[in-house]
C-alpha atoms as a PDB file:
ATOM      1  CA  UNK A   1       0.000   0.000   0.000  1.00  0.00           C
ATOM      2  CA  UNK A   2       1.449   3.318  -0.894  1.00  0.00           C
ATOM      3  CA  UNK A   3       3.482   1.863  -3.310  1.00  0.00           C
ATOM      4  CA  UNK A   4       3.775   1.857  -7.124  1.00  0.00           C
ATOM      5  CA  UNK A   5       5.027  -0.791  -9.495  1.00  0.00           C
ATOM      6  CA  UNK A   6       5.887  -0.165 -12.923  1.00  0.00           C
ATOM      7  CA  UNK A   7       6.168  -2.650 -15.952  1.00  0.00           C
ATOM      8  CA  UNK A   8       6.751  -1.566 -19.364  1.00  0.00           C
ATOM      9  CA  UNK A   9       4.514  -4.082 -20.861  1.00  0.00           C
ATOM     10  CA  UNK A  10       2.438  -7.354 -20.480  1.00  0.00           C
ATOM     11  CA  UNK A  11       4.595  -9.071 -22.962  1.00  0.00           C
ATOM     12  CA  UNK A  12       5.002 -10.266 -26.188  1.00  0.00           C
ATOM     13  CA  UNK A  13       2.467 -11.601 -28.775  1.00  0.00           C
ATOM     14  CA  UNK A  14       4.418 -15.339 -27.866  1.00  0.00           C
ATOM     15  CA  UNK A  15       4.263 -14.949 -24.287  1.00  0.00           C
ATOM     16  CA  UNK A  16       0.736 -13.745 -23.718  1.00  0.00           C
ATOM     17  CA  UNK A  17      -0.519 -17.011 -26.114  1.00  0.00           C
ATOM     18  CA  UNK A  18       1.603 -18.988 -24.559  1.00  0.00           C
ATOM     19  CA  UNK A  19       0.468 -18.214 -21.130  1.00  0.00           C
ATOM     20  CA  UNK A  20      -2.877 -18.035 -22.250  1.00  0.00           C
ATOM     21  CA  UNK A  21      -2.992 -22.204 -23.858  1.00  0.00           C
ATOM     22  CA  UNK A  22      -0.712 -23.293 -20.406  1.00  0.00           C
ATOM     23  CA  UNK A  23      -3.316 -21.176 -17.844  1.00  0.00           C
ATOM     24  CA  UNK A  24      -6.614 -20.404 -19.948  1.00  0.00           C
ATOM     25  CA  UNK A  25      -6.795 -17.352 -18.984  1.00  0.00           C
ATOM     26  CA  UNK A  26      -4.702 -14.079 -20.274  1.00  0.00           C
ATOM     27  CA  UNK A  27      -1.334 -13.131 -18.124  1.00  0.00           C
ATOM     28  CA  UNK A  28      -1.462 -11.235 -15.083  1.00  0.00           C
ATOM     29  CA  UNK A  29      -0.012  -8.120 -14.255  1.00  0.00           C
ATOM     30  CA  UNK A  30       4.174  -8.883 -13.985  1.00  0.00           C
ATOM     31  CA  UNK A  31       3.896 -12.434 -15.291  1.00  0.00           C
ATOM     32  CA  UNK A  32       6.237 -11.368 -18.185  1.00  0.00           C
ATOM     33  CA  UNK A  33       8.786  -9.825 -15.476  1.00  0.00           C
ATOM     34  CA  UNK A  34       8.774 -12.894 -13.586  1.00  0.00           C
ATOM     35  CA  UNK A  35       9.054 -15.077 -16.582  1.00  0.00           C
ATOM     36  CA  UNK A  36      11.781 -13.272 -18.052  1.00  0.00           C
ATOM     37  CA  UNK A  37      13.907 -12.886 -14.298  1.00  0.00           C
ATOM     38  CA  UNK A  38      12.917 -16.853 -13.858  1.00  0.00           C
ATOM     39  CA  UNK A  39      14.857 -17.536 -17.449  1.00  0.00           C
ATOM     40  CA  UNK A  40      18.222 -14.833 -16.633  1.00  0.00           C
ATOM     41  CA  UNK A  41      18.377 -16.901 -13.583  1.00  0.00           C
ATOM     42  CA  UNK A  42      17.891 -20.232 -15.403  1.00  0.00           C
ATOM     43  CA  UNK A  43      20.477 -19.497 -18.270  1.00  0.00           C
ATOM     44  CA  UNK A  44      22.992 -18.532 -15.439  1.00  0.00           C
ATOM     45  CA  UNK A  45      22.648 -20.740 -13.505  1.00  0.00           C
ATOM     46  CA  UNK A  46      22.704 -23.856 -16.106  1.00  0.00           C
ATOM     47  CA  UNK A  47      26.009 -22.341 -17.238  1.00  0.00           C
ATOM     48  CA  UNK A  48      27.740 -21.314 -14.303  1.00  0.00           C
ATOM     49  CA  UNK A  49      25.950 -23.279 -11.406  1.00  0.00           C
ATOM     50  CA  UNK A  50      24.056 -22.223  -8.588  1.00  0.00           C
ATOM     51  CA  UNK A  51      27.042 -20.025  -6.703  1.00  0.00           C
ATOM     52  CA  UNK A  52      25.985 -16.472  -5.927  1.00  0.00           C
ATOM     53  CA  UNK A  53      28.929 -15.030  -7.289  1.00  0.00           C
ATOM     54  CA  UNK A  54      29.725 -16.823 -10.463  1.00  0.00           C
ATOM     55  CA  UNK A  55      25.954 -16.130 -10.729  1.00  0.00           C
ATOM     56  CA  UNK A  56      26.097 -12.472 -10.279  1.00  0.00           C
ATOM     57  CA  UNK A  57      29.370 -12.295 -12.263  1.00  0.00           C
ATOM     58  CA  UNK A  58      27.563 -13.999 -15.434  1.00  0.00           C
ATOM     59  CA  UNK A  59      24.743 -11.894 -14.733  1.00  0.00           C
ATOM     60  CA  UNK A  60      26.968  -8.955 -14.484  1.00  0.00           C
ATOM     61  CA  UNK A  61      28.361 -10.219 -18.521  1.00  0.00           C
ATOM     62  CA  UNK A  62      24.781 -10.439 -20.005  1.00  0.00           C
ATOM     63  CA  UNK A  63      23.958  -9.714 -23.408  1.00  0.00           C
ATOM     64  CA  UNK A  64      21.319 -10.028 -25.790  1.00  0.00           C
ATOM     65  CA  UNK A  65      18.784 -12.098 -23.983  1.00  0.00           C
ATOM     66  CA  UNK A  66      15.908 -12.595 -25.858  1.00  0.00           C
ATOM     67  CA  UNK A  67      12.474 -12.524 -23.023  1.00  0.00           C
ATOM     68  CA  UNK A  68       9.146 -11.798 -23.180  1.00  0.00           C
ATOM     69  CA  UNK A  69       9.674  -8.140 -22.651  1.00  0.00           C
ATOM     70  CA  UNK A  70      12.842  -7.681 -24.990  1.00  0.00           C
ATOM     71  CA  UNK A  71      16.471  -8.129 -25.339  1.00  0.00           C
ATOM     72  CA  UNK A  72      18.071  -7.334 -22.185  1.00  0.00           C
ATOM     73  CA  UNK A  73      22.048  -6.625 -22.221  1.00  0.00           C
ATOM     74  CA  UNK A  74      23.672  -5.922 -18.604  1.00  0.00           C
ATOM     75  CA  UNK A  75      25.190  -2.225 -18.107  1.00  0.00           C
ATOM     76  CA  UNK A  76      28.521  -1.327 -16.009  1.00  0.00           C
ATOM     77  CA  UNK A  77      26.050  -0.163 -13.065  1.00  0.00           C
ATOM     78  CA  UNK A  78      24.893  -3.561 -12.455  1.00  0.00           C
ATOM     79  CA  UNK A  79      21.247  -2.887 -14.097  1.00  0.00           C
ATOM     80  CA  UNK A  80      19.877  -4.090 -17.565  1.00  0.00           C
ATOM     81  CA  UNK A  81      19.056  -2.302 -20.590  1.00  0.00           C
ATOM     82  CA  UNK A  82      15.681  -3.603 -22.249  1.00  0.00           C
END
């Protein structure tokens, strides 16, 4: 309460059908955000293994990830352009 959350979008075309034959119903608000944070985490962690750091160091080295929401590619701040 008293807070705000902001998402730039409920997802791609792929996404919200996909979501929508798994579920039957159309995606909530965020489910793109959490599907696309669930898969960064996934890809790092299938290459580099479950370690915090060699996680955030991979995470740290992202490029070009392809999510519901857009390409992401990590910046020197430790955020991701999208």
């Amino acid at each position: 309460e008293g807070m705000w959350y902001a998402t730039a979008d409920n997802g791609a075309d792929w996404f919200q059908r996909s979501y929508k034959n798994k579920y039957g119903e159309a995606a909530g608000w965020a489910a793109a955000n959490g599907h696309d944070t669930v898969m960064i985490l996934f890809k790092a962690s299938s290459k580099v293994g479950v370690d915090g750091e060699s996680v955030a160091r991979n995470l740290a080295d992202l490029k070009d990830f392809n999510g519901a929401l857009g390409t992401y590619s990590a910046t020197a701040d430790h955020r991701f352009n999208l």
